[in-house]
PDB file of N, CA and C in Angstrom:
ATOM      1  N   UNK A   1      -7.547  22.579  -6.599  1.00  0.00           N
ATOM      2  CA  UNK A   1      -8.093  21.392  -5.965  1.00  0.00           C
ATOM      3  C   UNK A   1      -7.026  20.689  -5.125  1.00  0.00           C
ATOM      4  N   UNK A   2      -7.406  19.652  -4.290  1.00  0.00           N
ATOM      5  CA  UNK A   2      -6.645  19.261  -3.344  1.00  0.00           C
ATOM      6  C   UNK A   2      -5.740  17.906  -4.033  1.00  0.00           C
ATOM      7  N   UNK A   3      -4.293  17.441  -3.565  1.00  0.00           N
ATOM      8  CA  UNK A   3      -3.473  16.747  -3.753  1.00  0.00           C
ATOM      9  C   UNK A   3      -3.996  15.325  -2.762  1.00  0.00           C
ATOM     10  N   UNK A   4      -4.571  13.864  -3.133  1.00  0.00           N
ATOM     11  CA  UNK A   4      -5.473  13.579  -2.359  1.00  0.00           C
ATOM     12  C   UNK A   4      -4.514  11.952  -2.626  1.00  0.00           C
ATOM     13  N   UNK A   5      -3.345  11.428  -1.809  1.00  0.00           N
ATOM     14  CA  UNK A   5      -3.007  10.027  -1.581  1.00  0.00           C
ATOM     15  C   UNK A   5      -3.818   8.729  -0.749  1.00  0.00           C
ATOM     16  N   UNK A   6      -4.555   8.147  -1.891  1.00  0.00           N
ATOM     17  CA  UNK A   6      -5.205   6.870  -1.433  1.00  0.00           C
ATOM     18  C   UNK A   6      -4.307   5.912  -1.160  1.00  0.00           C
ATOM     19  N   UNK A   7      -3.999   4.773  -0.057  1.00  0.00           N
ATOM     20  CA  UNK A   7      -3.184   3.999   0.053  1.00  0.00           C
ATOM     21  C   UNK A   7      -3.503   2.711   0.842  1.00  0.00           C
ATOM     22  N   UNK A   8      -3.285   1.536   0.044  1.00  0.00           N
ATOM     23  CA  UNK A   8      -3.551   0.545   0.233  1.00  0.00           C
ATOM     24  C   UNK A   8      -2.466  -0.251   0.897  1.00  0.00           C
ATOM     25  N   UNK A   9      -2.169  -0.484   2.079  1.00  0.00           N
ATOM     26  CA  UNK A   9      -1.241  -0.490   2.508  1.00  0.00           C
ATOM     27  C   UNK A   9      -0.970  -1.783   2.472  1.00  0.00           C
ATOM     28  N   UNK A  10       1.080  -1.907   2.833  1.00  0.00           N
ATOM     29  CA  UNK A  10       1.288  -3.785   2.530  1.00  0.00           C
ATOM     30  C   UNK A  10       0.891  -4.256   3.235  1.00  0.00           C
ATOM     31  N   UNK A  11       0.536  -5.695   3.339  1.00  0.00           N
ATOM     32  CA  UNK A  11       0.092  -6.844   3.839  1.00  0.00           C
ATOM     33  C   UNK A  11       0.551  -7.927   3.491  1.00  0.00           C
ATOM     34  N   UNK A  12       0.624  -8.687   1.940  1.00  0.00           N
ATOM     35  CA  UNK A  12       1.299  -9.831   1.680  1.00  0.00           C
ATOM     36  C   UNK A  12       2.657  -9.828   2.081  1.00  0.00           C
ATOM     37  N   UNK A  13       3.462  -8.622   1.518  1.00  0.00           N
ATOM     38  CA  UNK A  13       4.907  -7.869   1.523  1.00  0.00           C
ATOM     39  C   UNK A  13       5.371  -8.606   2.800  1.00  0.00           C
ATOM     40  N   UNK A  14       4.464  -8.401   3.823  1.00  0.00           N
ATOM     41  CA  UNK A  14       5.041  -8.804   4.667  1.00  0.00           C
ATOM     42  C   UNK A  14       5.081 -10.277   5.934  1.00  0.00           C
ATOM     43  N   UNK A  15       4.487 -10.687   4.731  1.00  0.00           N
ATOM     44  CA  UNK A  15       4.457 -12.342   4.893  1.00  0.00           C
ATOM     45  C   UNK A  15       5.339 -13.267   4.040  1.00  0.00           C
ATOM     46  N   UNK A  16       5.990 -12.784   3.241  1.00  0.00           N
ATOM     47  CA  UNK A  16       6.183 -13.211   1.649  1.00  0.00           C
ATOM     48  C   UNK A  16       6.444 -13.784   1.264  1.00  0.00           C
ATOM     49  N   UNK A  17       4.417 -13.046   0.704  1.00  0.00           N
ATOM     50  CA  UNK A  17       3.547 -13.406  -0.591  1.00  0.00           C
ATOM     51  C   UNK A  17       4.054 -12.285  -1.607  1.00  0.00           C
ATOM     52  N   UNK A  18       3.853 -12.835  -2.644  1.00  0.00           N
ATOM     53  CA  UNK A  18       3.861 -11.876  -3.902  1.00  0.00           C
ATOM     54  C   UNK A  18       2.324 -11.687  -4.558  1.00  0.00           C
ATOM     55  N   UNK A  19       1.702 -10.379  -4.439  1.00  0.00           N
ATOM     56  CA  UNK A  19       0.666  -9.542  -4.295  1.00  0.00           C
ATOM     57  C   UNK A  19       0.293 -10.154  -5.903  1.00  0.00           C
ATOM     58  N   UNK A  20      -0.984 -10.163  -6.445  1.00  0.00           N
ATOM     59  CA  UNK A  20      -1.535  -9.825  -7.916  1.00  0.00           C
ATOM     60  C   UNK A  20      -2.598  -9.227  -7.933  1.00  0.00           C
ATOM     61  N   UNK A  21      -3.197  -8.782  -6.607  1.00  0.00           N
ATOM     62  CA  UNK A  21      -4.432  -7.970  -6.594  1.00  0.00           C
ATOM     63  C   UNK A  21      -4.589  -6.510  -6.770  1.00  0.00           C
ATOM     64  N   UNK A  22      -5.848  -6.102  -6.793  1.00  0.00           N
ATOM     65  CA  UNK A  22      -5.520  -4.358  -6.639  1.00  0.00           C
ATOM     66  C   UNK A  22      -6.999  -4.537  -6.214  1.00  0.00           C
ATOM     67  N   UNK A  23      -7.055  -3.348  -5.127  1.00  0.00           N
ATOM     68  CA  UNK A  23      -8.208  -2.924  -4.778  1.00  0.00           C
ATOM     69  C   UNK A  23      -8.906  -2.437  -5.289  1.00  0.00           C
ATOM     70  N   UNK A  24      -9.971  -2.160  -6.144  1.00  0.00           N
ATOM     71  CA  UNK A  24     -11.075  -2.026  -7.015  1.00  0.00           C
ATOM     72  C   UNK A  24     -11.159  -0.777  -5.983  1.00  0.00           C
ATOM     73  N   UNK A  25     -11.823  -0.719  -5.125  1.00  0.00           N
ATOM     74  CA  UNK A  25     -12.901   0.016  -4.804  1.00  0.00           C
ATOM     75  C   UNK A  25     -12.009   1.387  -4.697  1.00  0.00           C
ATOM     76  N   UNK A  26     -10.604   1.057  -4.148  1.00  0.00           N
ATOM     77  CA  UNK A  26      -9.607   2.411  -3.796  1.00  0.00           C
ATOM     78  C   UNK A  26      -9.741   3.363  -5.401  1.00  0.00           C
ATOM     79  N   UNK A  27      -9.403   2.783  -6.724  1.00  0.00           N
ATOM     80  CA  UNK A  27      -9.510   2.785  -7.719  1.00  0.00           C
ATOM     81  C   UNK A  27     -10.620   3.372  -8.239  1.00  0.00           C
ATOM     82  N   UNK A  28     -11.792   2.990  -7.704  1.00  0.00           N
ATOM     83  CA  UNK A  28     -12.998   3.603  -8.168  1.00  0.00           C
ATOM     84  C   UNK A  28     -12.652   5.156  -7.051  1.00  0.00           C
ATOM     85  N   UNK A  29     -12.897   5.522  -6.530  1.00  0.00           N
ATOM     86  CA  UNK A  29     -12.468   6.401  -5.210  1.00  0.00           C
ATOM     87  C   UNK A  29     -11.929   7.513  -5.769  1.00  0.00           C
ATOM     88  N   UNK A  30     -10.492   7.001  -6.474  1.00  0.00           N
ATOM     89  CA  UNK A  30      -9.833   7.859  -7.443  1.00  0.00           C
ATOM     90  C   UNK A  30     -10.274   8.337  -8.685  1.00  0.00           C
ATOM     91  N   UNK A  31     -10.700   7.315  -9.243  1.00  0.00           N
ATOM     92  CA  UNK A  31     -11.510   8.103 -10.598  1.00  0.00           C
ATOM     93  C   UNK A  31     -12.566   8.999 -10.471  1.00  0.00           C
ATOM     94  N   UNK A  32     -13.529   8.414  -9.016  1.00  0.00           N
ATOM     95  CA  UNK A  32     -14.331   9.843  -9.184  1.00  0.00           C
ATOM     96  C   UNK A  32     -13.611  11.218  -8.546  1.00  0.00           C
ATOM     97  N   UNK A  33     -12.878  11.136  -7.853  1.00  0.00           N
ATOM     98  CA  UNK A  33     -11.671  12.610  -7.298  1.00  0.00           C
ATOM     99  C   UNK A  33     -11.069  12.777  -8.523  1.00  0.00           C
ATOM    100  N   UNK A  34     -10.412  12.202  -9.401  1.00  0.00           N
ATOM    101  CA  UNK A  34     -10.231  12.335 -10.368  1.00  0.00           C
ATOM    102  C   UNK A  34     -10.906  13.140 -11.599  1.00  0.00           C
ATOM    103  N   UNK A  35     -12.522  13.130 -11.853  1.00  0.00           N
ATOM    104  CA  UNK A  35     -13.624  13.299 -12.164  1.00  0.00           C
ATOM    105  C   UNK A  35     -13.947  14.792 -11.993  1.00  0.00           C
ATOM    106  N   UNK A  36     -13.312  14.942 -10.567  1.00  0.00           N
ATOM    107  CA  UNK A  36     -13.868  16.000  -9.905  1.00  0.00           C
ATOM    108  C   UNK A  36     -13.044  17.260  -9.903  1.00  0.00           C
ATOM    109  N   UNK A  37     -11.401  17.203 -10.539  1.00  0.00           N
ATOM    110  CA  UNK A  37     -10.572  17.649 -10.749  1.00  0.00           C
ATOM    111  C   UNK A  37      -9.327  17.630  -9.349  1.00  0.00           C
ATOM    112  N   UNK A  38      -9.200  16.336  -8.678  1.00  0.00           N
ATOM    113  CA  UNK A  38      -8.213  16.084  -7.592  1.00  0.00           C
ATOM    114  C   UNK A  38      -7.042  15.960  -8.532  1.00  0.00           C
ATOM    115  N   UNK A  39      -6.051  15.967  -7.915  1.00  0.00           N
ATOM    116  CA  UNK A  39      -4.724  15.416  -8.327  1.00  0.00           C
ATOM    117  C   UNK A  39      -4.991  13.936  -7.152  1.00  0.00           C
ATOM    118  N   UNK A  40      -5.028  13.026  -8.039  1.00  0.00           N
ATOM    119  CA  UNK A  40      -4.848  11.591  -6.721  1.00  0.00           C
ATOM    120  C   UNK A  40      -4.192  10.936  -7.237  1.00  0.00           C
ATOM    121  N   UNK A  41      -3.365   9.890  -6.275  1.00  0.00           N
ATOM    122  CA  UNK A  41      -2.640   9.182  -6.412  1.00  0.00           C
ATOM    123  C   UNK A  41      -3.042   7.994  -5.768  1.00  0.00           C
ATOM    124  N   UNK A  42      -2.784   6.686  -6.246  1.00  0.00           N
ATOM    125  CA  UNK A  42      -2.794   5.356  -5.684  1.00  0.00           C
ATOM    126  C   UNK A  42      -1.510   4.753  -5.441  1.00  0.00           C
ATOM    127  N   UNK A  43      -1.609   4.558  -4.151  1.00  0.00           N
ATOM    128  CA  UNK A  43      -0.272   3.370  -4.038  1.00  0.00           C
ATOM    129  C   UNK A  43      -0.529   2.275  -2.996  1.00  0.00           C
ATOM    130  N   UNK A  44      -0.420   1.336  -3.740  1.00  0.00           N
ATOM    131  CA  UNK A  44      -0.653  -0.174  -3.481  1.00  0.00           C
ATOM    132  C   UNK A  44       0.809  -0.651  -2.163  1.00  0.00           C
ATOM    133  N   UNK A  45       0.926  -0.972  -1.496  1.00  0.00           N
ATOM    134  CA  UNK A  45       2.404  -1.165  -0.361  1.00  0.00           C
ATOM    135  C   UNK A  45       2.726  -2.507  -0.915  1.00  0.00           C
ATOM    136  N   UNK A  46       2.205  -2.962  -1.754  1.00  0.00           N
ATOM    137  CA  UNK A  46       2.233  -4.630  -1.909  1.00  0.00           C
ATOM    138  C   UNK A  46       2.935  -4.851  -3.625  1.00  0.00           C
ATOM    139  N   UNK A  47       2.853  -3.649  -4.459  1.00  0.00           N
ATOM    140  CA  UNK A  47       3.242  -3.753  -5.462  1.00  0.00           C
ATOM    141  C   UNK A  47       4.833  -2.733  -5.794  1.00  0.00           C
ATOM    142  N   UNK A  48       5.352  -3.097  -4.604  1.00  0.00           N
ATOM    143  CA  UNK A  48       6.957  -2.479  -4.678  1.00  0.00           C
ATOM    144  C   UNK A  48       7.999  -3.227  -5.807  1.00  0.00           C
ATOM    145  N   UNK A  49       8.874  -2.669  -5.588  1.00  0.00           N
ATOM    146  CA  UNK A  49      10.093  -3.490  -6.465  1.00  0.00           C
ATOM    147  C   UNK A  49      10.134  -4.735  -6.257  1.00  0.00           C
ATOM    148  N   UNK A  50      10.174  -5.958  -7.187  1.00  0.00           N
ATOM    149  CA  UNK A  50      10.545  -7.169  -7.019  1.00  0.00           C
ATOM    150  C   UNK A  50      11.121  -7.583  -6.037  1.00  0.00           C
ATOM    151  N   UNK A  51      12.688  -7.093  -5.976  1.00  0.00           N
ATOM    152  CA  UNK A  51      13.322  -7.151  -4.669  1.00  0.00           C
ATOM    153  C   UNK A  51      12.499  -7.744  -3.136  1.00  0.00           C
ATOM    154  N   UNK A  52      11.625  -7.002  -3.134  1.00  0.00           N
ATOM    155  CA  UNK A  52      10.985  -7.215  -2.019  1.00  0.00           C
ATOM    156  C   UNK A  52      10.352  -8.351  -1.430  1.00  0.00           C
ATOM    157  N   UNK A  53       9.475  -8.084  -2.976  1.00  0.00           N
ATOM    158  CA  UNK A  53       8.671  -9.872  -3.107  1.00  0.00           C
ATOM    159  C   UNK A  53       8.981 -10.967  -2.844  1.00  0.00           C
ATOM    160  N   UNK A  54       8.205 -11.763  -1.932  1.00  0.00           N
ATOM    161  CA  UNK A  54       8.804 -12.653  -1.632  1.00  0.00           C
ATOM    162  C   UNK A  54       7.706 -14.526  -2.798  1.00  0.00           C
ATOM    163  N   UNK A  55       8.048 -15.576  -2.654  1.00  0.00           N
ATOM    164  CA  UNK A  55       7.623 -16.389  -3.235  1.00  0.00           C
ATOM    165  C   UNK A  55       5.663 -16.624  -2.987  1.00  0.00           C
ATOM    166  N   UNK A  56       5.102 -17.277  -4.023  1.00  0.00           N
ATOM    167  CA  UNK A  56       3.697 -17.469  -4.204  1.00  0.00           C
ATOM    168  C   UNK A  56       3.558 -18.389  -3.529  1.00  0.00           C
ATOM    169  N   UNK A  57       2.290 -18.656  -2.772  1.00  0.00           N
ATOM    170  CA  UNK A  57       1.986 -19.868  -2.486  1.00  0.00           C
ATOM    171  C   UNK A  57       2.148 -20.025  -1.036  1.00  0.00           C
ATOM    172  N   UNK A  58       3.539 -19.003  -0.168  1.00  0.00           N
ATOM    173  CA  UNK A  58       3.734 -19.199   1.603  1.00  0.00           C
ATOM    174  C   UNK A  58       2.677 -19.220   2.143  1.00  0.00           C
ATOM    175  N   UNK A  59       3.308 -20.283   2.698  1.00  0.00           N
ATOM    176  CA  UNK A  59       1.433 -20.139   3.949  1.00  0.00           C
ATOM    177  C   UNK A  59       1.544 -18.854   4.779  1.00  0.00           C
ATOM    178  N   UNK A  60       0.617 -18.046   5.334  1.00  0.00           N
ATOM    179  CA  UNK A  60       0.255 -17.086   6.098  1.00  0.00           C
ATOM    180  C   UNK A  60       1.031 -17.328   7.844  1.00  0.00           C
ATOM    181  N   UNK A  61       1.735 -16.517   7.869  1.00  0.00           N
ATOM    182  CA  UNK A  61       2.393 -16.898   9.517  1.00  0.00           C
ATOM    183  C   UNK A  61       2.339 -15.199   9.929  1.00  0.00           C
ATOM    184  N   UNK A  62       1.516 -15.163  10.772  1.00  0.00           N
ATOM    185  CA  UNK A  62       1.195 -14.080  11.516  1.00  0.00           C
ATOM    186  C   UNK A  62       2.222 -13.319  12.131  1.00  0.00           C
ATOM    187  N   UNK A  63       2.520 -14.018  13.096  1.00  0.00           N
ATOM    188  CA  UNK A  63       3.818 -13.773  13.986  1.00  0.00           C
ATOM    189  C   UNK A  63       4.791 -13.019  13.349  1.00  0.00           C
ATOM    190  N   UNK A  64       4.756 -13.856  11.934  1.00  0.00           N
ATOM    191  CA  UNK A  64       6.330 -13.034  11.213  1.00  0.00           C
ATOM    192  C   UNK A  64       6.096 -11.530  10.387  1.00  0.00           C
ATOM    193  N   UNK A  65       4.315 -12.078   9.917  1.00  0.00           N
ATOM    194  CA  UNK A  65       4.222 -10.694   9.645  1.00  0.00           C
ATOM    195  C   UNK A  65       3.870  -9.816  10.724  1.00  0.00           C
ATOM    196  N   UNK A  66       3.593  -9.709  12.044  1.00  0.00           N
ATOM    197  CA  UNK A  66       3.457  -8.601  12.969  1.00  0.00           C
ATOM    198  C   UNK A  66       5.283  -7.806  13.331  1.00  0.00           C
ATOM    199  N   UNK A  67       5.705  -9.167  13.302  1.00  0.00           N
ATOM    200  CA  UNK A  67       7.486  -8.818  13.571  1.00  0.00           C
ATOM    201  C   UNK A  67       7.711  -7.583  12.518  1.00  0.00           C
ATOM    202  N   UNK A  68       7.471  -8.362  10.971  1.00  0.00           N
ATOM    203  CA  UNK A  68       7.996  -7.704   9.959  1.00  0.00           C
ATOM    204  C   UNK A  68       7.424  -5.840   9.975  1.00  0.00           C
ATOM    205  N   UNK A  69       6.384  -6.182  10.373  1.00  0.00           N
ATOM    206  CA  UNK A  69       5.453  -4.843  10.067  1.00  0.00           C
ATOM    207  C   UNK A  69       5.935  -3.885  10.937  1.00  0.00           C
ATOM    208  N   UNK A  70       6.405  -4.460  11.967  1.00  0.00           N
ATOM    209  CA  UNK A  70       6.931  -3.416  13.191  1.00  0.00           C
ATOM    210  C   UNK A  70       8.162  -3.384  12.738  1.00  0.00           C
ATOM    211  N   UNK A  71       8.988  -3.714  11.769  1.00  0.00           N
ATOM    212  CA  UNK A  71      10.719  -2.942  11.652  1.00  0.00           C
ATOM    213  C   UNK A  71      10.283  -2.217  11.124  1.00  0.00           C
ATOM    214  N   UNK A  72      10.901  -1.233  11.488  1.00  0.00           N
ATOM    215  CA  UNK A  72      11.117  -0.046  10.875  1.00  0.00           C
ATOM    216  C   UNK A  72      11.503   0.382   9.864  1.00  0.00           C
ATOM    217  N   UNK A  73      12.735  -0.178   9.532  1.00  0.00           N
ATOM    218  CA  UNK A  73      13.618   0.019   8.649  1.00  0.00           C
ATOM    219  C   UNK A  73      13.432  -0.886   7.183  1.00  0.00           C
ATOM    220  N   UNK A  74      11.988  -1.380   7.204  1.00  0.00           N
ATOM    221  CA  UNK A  74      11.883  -2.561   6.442  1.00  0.00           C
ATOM    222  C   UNK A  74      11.653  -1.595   4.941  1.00  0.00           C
ATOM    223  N   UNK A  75      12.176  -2.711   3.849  1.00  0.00           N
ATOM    224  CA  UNK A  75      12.046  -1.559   2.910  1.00  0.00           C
ATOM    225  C   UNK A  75      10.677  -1.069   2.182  1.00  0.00           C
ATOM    226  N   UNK A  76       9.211  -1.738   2.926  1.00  0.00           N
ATOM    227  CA  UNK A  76       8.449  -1.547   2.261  1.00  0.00           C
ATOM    228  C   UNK A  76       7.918  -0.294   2.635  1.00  0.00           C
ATOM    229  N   UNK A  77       8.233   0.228   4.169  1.00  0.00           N
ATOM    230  CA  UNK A  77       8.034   1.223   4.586  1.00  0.00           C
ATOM    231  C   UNK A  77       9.035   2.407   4.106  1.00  0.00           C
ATOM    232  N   UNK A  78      10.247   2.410   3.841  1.00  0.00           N
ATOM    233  CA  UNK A  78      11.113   3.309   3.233  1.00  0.00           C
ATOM    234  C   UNK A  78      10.357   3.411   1.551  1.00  0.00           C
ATOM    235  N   UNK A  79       9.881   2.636   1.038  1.00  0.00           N
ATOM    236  CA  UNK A  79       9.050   3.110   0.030  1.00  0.00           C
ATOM    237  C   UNK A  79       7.976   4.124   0.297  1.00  0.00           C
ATOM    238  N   UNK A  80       7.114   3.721   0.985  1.00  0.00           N
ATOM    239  CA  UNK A  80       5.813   4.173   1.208  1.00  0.00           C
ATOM    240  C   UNK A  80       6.452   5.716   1.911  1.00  0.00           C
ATOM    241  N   UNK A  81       7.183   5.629   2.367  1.00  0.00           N
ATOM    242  CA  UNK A  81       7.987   7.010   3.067  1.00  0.00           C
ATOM    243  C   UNK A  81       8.478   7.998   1.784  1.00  0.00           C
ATOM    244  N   UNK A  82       8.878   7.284   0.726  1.00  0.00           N
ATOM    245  CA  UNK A  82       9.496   7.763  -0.576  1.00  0.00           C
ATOM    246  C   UNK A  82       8.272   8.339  -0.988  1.00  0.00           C
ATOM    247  N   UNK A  83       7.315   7.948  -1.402  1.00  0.00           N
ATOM    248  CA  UNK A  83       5.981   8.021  -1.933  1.00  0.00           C
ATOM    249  C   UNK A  83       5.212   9.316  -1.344  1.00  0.00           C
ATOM    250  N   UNK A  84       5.419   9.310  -0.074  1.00  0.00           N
ATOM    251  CA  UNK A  84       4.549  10.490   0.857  1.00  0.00           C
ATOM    252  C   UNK A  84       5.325  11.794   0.764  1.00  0.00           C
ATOM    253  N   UNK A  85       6.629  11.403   0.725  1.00  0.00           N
ATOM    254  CA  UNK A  85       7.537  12.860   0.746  1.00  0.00           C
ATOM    255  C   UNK A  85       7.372  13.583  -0.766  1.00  0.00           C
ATOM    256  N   UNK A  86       7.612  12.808  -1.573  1.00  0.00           N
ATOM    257  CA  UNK A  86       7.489  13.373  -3.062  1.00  0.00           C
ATOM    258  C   UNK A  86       6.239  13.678  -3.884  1.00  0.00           C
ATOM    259  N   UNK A  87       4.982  13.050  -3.532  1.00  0.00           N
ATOM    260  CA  UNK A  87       4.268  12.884  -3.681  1.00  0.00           C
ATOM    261  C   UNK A  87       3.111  14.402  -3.059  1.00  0.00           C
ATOM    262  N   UNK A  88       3.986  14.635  -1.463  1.00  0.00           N
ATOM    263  CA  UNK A  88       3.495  15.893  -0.690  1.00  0.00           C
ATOM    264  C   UNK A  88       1.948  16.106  -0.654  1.00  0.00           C
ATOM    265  N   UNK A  89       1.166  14.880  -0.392  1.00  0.00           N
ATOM    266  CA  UNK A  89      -0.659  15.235  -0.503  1.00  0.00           C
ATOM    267  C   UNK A  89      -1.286  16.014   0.627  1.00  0.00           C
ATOM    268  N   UNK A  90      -2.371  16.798   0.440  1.00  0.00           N
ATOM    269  CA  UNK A  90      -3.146  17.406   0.749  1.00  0.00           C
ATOM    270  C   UNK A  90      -3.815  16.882   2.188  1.00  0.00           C
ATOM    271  N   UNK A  91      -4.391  15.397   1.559  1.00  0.00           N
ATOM    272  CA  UNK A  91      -4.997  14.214   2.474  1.00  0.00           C
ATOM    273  C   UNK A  91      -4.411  12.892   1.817  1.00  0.00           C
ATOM    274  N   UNK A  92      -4.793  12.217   3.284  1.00  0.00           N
ATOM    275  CA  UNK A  92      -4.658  10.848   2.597  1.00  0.00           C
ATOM    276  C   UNK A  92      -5.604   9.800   3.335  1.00  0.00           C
ATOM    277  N   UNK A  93      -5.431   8.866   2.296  1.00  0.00           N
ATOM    278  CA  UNK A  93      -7.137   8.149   2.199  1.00  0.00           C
ATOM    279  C   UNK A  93      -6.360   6.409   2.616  1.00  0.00           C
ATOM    280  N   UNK A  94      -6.851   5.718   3.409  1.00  0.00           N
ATOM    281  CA  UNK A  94      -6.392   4.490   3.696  1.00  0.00           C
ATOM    282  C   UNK A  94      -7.363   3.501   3.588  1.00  0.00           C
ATOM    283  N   UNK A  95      -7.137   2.409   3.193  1.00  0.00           N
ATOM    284  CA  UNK A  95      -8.067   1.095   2.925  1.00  0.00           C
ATOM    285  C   UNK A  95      -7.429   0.421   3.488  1.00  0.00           C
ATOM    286  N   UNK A  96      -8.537  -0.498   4.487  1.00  0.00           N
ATOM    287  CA  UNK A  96      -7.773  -1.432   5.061  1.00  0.00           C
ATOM    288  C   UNK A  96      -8.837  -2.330   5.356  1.00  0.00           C
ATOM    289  N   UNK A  97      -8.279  -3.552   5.036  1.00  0.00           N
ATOM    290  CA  UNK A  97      -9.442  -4.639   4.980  1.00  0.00           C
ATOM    291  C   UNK A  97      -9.170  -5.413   6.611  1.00  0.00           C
ATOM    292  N   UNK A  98     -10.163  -6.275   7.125  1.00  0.00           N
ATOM    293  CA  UNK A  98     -10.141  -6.625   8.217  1.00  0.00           C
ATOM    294  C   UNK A  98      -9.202  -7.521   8.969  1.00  0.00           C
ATOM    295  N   UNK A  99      -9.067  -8.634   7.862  1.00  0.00           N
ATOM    296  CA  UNK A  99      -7.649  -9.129   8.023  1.00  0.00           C
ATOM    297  C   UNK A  99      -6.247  -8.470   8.405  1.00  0.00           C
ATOM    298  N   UNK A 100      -6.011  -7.001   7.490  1.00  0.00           N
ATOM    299  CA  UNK A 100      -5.281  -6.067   7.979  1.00  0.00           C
ATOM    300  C   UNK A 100      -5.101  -5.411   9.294  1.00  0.00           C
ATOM    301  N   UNK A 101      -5.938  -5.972   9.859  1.00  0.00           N
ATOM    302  CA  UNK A 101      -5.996  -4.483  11.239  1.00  0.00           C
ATOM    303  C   UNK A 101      -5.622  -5.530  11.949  1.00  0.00           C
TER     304      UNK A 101
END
């Protein structure tokens, strides 16, 4: 069966907010691939190392997260880069809510 990475990509990370959500529905997604005999994986971009996190409560500033999202070198993306290489999936599955895009 196929190696199948669902990924919920950051968004607070890069405003920073410090994340407490999880996407339900990505979750359901997986359990039935799961069900079905996938190897799947979930990874959340928002639930990295502390390090990253930034304080509860920042107000939302766009600007800084479009800046942030475009470095490159930012470490939430050197995660998510960590994740894809080792991880090596088949497909991969993206959720992205509207606010996101």
């Amino acid at each position: 069966m196929a190696k199948i990475l669902l990924v919920d990509p950051p968004w607070y990370i890069f405003q920073g907010i410090k994340s407490s959500s999880v996407v339900v529905g990505i979750v359901y997604i997986a359990t039935v691939l799961r069900e079905n005999g996938h190897d799947c994986l979930v990874y959340n971009g928002d639930f990295t190392t502390d390090t990253l996190k930034g304080e509860e409560g920042l107000s939302i500033n766009c600007e800084n997260y479009l800046d942030n999202m475009a470095y490159e070198r930012s470490p939430a993306w050197g995660d998510f880069d960590g994740v894809l290489r080792e991880y090596n999936p088949d497909y991969v599955g993206i959720s992205i809510h509207t606010a996101e895009i």
